[in-house]
C-alpha atoms as a PDB file:
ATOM      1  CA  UNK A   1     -78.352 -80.115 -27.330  1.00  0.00           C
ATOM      2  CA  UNK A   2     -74.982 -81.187 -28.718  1.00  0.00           C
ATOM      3  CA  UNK A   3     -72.576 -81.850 -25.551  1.00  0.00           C
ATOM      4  CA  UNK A   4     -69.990 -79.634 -25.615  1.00  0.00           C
ATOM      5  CA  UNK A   5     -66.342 -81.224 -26.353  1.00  0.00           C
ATOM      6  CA  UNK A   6     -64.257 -81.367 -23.227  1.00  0.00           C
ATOM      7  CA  UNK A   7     -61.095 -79.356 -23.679  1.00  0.00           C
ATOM      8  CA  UNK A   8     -57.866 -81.828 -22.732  1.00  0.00           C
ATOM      9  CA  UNK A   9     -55.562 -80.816 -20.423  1.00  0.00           C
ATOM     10  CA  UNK A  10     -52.009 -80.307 -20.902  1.00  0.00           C
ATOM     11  CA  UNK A  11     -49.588 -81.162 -17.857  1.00  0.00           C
ATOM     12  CA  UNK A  12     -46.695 -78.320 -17.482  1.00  0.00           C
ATOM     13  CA  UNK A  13     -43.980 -78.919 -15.542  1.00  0.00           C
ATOM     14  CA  UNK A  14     -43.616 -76.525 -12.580  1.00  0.00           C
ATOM     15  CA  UNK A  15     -41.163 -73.691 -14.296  1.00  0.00           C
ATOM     16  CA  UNK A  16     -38.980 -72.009 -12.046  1.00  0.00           C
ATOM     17  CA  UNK A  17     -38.773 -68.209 -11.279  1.00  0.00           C
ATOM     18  CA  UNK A  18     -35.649 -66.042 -12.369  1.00  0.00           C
ATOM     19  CA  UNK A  19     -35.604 -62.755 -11.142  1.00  0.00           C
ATOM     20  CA  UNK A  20     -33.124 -60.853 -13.492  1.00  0.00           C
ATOM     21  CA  UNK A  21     -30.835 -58.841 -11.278  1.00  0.00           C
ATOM     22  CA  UNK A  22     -30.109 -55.591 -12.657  1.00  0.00           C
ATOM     23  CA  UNK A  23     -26.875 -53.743 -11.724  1.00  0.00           C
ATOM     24  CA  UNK A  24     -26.699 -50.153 -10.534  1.00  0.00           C
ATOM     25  CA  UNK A  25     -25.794 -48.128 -13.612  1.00  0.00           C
ATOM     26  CA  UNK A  26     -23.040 -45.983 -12.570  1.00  0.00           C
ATOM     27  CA  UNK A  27     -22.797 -42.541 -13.378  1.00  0.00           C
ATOM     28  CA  UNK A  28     -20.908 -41.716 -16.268  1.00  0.00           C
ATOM     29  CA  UNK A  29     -17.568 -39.639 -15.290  1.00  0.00           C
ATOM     30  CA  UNK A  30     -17.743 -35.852 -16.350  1.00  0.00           C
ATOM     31  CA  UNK A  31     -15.886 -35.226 -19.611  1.00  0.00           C
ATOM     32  CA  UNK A  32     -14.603 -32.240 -17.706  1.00  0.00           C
ATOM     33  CA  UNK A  33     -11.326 -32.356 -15.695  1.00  0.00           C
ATOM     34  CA  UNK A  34     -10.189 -30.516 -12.955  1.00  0.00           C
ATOM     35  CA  UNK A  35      -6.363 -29.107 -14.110  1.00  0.00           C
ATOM     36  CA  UNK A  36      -4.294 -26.231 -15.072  1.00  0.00           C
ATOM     37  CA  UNK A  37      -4.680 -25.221 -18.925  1.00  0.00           C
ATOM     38  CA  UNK A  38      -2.393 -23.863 -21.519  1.00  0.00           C
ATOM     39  CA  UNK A  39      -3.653 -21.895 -24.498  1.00  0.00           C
ATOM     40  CA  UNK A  40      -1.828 -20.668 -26.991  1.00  0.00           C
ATOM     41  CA  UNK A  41      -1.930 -18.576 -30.218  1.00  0.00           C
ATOM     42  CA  UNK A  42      -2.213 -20.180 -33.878  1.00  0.00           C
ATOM     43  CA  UNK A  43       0.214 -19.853 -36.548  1.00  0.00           C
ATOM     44  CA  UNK A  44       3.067 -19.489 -34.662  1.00  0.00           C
ATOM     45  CA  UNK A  45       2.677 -15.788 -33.469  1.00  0.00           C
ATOM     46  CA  UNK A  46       3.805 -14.614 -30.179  1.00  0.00           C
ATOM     47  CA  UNK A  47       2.796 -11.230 -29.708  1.00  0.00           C
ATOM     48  CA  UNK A  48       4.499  -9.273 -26.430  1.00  0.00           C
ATOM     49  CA  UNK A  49       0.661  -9.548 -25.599  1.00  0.00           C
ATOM     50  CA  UNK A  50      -2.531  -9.866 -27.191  1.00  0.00           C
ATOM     51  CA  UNK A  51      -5.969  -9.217 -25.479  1.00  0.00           C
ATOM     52  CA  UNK A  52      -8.958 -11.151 -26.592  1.00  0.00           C
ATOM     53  CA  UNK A  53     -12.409 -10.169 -25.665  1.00  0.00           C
ATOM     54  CA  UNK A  54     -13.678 -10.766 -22.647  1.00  0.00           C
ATOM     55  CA  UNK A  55     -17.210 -10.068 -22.732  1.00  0.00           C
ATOM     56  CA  UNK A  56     -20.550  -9.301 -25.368  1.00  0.00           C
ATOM     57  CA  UNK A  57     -20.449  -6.081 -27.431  1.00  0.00           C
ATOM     58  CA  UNK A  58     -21.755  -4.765 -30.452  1.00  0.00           C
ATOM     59  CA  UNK A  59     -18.250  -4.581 -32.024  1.00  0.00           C
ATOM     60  CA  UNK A  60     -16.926  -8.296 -30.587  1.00  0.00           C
ATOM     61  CA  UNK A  61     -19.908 -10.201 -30.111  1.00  0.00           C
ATOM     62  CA  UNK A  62     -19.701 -12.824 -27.839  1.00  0.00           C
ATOM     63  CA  UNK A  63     -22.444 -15.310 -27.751  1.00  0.00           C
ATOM     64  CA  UNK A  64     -23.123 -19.270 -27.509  1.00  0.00           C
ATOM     65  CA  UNK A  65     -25.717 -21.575 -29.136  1.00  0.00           C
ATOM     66  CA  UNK A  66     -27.202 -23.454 -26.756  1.00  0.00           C
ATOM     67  CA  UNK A  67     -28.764 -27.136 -28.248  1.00  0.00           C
ATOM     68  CA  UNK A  68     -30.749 -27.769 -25.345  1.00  0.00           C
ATOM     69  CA  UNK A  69     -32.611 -24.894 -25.751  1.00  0.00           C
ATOM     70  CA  UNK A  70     -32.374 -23.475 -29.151  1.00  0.00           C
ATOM     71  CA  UNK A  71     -31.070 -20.007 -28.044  1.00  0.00           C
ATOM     72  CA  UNK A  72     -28.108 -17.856 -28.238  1.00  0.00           C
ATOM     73  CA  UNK A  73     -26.406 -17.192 -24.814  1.00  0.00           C
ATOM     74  CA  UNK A  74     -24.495 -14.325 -23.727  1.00  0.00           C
ATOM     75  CA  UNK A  75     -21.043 -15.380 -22.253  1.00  0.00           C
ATOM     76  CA  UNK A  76     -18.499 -12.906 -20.143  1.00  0.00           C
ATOM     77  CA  UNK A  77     -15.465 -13.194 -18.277  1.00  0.00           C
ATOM     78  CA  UNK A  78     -16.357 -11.634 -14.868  1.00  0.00           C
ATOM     79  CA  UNK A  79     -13.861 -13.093 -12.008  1.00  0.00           C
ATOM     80  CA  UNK A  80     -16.191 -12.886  -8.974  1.00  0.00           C
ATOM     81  CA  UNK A  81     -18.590 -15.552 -11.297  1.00  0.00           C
ATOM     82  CA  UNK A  82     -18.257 -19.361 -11.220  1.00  0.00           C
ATOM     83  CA  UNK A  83     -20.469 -19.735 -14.822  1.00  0.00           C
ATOM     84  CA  UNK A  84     -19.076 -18.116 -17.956  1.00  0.00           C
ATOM     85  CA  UNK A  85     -23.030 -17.623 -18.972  1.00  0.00           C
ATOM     86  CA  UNK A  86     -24.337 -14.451 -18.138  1.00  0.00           C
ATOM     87  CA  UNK A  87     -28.385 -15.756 -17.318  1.00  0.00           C
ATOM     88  CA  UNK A  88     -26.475 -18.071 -14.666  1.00  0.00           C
ATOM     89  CA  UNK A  89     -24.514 -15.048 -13.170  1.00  0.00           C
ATOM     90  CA  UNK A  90     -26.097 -13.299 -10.154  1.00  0.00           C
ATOM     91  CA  UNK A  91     -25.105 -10.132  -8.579  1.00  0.00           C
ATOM     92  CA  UNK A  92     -22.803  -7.461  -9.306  1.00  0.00           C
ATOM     93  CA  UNK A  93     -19.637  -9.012 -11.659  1.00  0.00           C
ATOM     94  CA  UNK A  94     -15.916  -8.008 -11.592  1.00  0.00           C
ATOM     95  CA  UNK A  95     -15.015  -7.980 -15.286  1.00  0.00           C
ATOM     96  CA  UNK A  96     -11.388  -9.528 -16.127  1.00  0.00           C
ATOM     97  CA  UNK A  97      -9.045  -9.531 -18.909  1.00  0.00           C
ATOM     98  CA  UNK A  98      -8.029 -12.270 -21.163  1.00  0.00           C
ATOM     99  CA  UNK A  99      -4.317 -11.779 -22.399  1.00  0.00           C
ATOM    100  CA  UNK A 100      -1.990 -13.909 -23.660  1.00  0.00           C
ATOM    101  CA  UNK A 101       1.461 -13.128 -23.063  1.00  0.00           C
ATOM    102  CA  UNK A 102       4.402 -13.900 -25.756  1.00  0.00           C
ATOM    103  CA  UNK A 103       1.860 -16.405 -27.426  1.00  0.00           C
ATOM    104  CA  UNK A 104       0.428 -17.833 -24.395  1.00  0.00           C
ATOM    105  CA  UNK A 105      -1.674 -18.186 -21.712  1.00  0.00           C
ATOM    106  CA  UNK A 106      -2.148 -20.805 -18.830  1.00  0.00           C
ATOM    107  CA  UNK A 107      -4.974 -20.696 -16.291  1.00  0.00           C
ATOM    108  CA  UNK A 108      -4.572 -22.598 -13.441  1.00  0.00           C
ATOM    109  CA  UNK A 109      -7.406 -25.506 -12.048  1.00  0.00           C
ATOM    110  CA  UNK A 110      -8.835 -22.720  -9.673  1.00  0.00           C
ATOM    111  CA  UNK A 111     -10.200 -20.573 -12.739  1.00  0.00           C
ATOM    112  CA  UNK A 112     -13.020 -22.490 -13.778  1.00  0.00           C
ATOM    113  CA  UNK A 113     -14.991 -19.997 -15.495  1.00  0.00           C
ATOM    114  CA  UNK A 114     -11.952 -18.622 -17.107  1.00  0.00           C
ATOM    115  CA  UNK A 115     -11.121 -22.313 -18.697  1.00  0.00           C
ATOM    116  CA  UNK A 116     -14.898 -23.169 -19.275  1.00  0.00           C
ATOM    117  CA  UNK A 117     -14.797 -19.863 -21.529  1.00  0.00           C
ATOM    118  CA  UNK A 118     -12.053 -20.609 -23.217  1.00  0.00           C
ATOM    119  CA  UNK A 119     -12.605 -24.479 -24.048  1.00  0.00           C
ATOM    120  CA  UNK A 120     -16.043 -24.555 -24.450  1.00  0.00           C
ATOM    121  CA  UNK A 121     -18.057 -21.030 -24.866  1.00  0.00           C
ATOM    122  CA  UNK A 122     -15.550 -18.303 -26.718  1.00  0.00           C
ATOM    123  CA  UNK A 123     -16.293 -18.142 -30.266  1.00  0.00           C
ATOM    124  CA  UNK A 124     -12.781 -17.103 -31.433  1.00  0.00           C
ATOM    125  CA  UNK A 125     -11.173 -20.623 -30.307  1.00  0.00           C
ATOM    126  CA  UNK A 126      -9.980 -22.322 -33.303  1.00  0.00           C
ATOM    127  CA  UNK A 127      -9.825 -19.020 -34.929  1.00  0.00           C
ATOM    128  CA  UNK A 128      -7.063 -17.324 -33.332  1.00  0.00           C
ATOM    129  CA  UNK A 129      -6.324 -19.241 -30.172  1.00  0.00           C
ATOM    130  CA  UNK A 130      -6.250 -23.156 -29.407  1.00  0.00           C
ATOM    131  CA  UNK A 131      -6.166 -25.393 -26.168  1.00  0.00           C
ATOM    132  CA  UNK A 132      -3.091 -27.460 -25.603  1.00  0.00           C
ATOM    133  CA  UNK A 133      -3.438 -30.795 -25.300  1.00  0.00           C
ATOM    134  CA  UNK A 134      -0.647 -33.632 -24.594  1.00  0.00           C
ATOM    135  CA  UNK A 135      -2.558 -36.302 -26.198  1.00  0.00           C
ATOM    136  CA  UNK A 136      -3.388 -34.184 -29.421  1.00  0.00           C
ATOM    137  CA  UNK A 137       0.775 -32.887 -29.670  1.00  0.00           C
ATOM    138  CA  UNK A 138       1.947 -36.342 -29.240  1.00  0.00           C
ATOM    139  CA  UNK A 139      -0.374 -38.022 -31.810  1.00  0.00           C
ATOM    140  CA  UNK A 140       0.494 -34.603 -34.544  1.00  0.00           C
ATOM    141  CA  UNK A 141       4.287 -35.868 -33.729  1.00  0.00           C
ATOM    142  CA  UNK A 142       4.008 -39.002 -34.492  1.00  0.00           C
ATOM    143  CA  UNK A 143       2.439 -38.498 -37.743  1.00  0.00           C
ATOM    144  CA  UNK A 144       5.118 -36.276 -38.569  1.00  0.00           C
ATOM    145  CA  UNK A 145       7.567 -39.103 -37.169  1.00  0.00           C
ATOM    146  CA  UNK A 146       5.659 -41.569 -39.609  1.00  0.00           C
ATOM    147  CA  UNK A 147       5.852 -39.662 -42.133  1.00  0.00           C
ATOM    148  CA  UNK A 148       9.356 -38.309 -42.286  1.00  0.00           C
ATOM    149  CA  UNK A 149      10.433 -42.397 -41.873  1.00  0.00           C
ATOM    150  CA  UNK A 150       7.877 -42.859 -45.538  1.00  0.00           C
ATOM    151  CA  UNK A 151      10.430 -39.973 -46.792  1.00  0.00           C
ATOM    152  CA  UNK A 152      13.426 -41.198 -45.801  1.00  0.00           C
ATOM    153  CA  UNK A 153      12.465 -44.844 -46.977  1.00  0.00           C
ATOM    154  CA  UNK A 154      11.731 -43.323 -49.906  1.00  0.00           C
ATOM    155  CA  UNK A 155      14.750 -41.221 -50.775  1.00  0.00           C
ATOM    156  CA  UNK A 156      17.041 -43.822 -50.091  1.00  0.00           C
ATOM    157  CA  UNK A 157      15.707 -45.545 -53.680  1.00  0.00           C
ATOM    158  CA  UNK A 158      16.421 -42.668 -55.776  1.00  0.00           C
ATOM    159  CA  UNK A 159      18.488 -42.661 -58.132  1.00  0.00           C
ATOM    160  CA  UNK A 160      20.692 -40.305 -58.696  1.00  0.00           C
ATOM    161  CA  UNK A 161      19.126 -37.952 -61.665  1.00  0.00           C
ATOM    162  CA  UNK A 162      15.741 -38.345 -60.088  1.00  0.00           C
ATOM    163  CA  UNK A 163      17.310 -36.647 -57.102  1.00  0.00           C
ATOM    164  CA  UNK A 164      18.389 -33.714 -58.870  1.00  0.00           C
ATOM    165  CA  UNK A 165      15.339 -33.293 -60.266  1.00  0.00           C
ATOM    166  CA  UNK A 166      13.472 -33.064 -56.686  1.00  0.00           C
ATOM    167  CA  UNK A 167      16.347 -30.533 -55.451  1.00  0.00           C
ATOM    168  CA  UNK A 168      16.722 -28.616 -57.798  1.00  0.00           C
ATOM    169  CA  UNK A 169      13.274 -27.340 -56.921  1.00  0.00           C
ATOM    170  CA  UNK A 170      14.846 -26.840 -53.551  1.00  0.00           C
ATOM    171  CA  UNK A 171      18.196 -25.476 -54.463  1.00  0.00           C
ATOM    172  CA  UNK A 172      17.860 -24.526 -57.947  1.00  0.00           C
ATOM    173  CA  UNK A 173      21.044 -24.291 -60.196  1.00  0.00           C
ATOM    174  CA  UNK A 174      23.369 -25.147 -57.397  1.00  0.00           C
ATOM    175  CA  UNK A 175      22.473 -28.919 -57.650  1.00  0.00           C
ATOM    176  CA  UNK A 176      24.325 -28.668 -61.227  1.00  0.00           C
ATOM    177  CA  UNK A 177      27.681 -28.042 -58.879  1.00  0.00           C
ATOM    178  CA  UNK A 178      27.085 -31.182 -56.649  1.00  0.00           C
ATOM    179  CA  UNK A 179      28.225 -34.190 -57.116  1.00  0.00           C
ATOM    180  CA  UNK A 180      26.139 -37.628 -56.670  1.00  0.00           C
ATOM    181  CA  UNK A 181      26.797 -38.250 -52.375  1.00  0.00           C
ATOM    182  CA  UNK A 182      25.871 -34.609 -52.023  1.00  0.00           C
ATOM    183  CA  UNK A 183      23.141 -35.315 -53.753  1.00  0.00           C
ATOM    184  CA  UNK A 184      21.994 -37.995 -51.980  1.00  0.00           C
ATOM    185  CA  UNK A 185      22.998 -36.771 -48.551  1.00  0.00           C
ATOM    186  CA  UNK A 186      20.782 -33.317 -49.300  1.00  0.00           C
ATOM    187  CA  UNK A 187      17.938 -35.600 -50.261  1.00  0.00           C
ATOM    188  CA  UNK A 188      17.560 -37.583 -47.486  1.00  0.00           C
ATOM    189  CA  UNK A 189      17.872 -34.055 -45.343  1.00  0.00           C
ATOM    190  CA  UNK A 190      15.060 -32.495 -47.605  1.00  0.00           C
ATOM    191  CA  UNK A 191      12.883 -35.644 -46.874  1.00  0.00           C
ATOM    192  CA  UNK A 192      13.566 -35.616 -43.166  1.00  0.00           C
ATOM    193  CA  UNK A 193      13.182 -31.528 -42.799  1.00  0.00           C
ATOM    194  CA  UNK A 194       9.690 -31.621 -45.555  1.00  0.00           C
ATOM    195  CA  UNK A 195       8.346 -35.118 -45.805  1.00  0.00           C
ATOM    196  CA  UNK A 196       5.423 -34.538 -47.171  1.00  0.00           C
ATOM    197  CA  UNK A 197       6.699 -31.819 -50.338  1.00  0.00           C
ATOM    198  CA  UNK A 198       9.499 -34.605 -50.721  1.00  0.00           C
ATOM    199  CA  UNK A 199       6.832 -36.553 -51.086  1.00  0.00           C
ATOM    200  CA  UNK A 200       4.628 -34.864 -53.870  1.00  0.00           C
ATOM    201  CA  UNK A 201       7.872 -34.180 -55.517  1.00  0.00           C
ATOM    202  CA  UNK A 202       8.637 -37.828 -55.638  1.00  0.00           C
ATOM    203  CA  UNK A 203       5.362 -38.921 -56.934  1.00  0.00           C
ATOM    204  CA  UNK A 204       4.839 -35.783 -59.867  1.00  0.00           C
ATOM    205  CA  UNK A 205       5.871 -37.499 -62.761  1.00  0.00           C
ATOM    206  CA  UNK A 206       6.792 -34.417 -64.119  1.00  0.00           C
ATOM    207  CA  UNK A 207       9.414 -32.976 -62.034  1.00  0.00           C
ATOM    208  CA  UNK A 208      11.706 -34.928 -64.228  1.00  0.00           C
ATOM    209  CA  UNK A 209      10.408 -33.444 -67.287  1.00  0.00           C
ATOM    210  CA  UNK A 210      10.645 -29.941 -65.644  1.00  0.00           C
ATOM    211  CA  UNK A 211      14.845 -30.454 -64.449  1.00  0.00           C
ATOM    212  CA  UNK A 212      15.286 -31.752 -68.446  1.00  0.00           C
ATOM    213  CA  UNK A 213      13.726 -28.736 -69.495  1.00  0.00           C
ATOM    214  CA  UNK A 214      15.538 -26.368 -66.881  1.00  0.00           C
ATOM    215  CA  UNK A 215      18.668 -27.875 -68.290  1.00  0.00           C
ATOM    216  CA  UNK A 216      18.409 -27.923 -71.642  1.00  0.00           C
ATOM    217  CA  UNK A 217      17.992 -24.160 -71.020  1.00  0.00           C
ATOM    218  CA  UNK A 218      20.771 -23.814 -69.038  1.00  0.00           C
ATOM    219  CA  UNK A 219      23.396 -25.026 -71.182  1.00  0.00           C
ATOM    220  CA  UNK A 220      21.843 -23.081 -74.307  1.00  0.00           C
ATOM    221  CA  UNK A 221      19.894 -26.009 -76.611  1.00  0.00           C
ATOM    222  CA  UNK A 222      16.272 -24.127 -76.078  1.00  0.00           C
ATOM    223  CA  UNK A 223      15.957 -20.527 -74.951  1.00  0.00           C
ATOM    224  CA  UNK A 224      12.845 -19.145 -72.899  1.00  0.00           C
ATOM    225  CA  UNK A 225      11.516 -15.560 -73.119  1.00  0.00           C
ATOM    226  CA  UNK A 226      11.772 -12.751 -71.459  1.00  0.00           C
ATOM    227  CA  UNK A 227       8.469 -12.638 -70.643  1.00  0.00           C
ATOM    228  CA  UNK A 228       8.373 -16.392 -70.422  1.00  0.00           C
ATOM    229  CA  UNK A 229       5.773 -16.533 -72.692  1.00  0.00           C
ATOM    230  CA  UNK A 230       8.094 -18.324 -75.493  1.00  0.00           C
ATOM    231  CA  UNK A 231      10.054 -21.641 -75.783  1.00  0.00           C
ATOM    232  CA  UNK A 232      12.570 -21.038 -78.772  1.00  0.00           C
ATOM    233  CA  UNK A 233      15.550 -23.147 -80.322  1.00  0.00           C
ATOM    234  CA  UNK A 234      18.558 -21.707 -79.212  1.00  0.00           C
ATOM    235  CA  UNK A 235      20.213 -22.870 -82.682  1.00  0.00           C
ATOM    236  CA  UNK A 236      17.710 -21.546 -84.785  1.00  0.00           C
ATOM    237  CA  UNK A 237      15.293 -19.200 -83.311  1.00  0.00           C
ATOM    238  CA  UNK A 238      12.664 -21.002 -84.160  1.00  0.00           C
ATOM    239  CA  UNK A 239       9.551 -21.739 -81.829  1.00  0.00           C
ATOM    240  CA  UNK A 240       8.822 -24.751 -79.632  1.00  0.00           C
ATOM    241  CA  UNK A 241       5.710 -24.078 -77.889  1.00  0.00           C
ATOM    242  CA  UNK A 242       3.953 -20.869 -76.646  1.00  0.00           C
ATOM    243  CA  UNK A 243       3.378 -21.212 -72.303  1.00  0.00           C
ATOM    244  CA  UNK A 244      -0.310 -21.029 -71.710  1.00  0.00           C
ATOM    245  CA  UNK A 245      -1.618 -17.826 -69.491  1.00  0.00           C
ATOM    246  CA  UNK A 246      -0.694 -18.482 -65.868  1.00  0.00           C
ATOM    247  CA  UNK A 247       1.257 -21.322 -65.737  1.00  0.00           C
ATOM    248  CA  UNK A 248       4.559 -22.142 -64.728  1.00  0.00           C
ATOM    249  CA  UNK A 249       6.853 -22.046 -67.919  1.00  0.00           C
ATOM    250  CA  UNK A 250       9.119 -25.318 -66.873  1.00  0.00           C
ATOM    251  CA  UNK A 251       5.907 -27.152 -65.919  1.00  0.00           C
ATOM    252  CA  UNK A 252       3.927 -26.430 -68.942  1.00  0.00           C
ATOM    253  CA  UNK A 253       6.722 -27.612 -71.064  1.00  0.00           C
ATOM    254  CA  UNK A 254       7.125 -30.808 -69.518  1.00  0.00           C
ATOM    255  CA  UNK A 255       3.418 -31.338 -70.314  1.00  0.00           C
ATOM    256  CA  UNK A 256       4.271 -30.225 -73.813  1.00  0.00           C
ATOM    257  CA  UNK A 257       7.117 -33.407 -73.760  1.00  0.00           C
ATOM    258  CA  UNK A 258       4.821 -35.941 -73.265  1.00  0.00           C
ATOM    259  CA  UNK A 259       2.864 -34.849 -76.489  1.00  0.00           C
ATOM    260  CA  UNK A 260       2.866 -36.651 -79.396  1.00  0.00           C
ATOM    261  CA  UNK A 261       5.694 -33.145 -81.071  1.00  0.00           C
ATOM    262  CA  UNK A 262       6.809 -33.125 -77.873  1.00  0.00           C
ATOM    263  CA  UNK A 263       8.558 -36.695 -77.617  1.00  0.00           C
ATOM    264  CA  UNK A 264      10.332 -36.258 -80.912  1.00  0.00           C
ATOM    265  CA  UNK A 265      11.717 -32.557 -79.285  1.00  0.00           C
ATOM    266  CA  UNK A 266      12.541 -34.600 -75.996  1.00  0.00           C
ATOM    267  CA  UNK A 267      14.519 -37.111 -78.413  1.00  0.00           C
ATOM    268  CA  UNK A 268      16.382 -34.108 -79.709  1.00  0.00           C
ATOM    269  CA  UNK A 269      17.116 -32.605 -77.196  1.00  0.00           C
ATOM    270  CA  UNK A 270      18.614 -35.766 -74.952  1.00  0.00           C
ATOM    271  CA  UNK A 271      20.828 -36.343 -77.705  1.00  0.00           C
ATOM    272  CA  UNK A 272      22.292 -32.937 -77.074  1.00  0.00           C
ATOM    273  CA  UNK A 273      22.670 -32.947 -73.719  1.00  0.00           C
END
């Protein structure tokens, strides 16, 4: 019998032990914080007082979807409770009332199954009420901040006939009565007070189109119809353009400008004015 091959040996080197240490994972902090609340209406209303419901009924159903568990909850507002969830409320309840008053309504740190209702369970927040929050106002203000400086910036390189063109959607006629620093001071004022409609007004390339057409109306070279259906020539009677159904007459005839008739009418008419 063949004699088996002897396997060769491999020296290691003795390798030394590491014991992986593992911190303690901390518990995460609750997203929940202990503190007074404000809540307050949407759209600006402020109502002497306004009552909300306060617990499940045919008529105002209140009700949560639970993830965990696939199911719809019943929610209430009962004072003598610390959960806002009916299954987790045991005993006889004191029901409450939920009113906001002039717009309103803060709940102090020692309601917390008035505030869990409100922030988390009632199905009408975002709908008619919202939560305060400091963090939330102060980022709103400073997009408004960022964007009234854009406005500004903006206004301040426009010319003057481009800014007649933006107020007089504003002001209307009265622009024809001021001269160019009133101009420009009421534009930067309408950037500052309406950024973003300053804004889209800037950056319609038609609004220009639509003052040249208001004006040539209003010093008598074209004439629009009563039922301003009809763009006519003052001098002659004779038709420019009909206004398509629905549309604003100013806006369709600044469309009708940039047409191939329309430039030669444009030419015309710039010569008159």
């Amino acid at each position: 019998m063949a004699k088996q091959a002897k396997a060769k040996q491999v020296e290691v080197a003795p390798q030394e032990v590491v014991t992986k240490v593992t911190a303690p994972v901390k518990p995460s902090k609750s997203e929940w914080e202990i503190k007074d609340r404000v809540y307050y209406l949407k759209g600006n209303k402020s109502p002497l007082t306004l009552t909300i419901p306060g617990r499940h009924t045919r008529k105002h159903p209140l009700l949560y979807f639970d993830l965990k568990t696939g199911k719809q909850k019943e929610i209430r507002y009962a004072t003598n409770q610390d959960s806002p969830l009916v299954d987790e409320q045991k005993g006889e309840v004191t029901m409450g009332h939920i009113r906001f008053h002039n717009g309103t309504l803060t709940v102090k740190k020692e309601q917390q199954n008035l505030q869990k209702l409100l922030s988390i369970y009632h199905p009408l927040k975002g709908k008619i009420y919202e939560e305060f929050s400091a963090k939330e106002e102060a980022v709103d203000q400073l997009e408004v901040l960022d964007l009234q400086i854009d406005a500004m910036n903006a206004a301040r390189s426009i010319d003057v006939d481009q800014a007649e063109a933006i107020l007089r959607v504003e002001l209307g006629s009265k622009v024809n009565e001021m001269s160019s620093k009133e101009l420009k001071r009421d534009l930067m004022l309408f950037a500052r007070s309406n950024p973003a409609l300053f804004i889209n007004l800037a950056n319609d390339e038609n609004v220009q189109l639509r003052n040249f057409a208001i004006r040539a109306q209003e010093v008598g070279i074209i004439s629009l119809s009563q039922d301003q259906r009809t763009f006519t020539w003052v001098s002659t009677g004779r038709k420019l353009m009909n206004v398509p159904f629905d549309e604003n007459p100013y806006s369709a005839f600044a469309a009708f400008l940039k047409t191939d008739e329309g430039v030669e009418i444009y030419k015309s008419i710039d010569k008159k004015l």
